[in-house]
Protein backbone atom coordinates (compact mmCIF):
# COMPACT_ATOMS: atom_id res chain seq x y z
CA UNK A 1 13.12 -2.27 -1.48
CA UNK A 2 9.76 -3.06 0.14
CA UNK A 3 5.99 -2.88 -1.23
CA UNK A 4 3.30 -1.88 2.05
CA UNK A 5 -0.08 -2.13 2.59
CA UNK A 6 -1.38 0.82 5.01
CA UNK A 7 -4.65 1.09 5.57
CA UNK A 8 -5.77 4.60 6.83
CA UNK A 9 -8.49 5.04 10.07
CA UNK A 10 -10.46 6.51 6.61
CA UNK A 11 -10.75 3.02 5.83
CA UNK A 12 -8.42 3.46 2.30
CA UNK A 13 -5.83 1.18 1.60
CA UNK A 14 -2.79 2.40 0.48
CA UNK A 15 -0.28 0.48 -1.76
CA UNK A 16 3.22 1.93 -2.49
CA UNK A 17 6.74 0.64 -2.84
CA UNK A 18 9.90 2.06 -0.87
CA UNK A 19 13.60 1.27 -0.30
CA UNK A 20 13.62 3.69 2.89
CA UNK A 21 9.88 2.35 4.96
CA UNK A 22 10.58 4.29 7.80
CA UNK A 23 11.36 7.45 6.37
CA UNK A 24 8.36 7.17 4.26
CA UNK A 25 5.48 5.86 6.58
CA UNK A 26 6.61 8.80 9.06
CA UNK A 27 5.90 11.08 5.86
CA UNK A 28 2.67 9.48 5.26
CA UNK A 29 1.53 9.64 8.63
CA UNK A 30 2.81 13.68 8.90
CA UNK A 31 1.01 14.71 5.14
CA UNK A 32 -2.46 12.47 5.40
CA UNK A 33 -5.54 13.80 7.08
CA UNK A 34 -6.22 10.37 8.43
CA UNK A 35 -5.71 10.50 12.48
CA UNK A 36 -4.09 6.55 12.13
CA UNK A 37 -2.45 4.88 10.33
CA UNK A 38 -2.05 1.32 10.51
CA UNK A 39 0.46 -0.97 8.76
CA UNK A 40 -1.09 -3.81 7.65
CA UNK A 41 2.00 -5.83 5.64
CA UNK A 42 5.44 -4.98 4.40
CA UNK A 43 7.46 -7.19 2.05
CA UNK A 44 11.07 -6.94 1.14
CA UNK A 45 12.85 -8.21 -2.28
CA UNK A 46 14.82 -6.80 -4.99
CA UNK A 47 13.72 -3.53 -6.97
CA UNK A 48 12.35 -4.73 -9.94
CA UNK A 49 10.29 -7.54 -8.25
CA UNK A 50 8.68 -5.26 -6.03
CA UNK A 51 8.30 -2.46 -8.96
CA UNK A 52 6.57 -5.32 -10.92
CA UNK A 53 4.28 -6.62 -7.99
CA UNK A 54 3.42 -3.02 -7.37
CA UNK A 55 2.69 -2.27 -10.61
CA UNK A 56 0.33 -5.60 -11.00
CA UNK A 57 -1.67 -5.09 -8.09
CA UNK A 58 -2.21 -1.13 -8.93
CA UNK A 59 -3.81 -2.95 -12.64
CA UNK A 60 -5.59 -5.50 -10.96
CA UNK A 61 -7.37 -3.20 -8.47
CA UNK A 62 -7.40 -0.27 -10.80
CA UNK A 63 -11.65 -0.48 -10.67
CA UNK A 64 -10.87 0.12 -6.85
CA UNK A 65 -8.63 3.40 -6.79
CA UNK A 66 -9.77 6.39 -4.92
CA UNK A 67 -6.81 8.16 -5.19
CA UNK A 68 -3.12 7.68 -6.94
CA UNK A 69 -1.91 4.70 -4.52
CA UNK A 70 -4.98 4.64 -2.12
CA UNK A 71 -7.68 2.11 -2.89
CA UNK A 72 -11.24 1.38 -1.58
CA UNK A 73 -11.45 -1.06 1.20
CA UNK A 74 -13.13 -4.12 -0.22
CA UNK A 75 -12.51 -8.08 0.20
CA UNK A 76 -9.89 -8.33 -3.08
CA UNK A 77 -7.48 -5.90 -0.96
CA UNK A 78 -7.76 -7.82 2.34
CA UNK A 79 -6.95 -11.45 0.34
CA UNK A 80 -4.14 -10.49 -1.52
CA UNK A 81 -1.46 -10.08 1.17
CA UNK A 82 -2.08 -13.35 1.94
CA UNK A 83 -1.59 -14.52 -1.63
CA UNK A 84 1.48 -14.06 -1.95
């Protein structure tokens, strides 16, 4: 399983988990109204790391959502990739 950052030519983040990436960035790319999307980081472990990491940075940057897993672009997003 992997989590991903995208980040969408809207400026959004987006912050989602996935065991297939491929599949699912092409659907993200076919069902968004943003003309790019750009992947920004993908990392792989086992499901219920990645469930919990998901789950912790959706909390911690809850003040941030615009929109079930997409999140205002802001300087806590960028850093926290790098974080890890």
């Amino acid at each position: 399983m992997c989590l991903y950052f995208l980040k969408g030519s809207s400026g959004f983040i987006k912050i989602g988990r996935s065991s297939n990436f491929a599949k699912r960035l092409s659907e993200i790319r076919r069902g968004t109204t943003d003309e790019h999307v750009e992947v920004l980081k993908v990392f792989y472990g086992g499901d219920e790391y990645i469930r919990a990491r998901e789950r912790e940075l959706h909390l911690a940057l809850a003040a941030d959502n615009f929109k079930g897993e997409w999140f205002l672009p802001g300087e806590r997003q960028a850093n926290r990739p790098r974080r890890w």
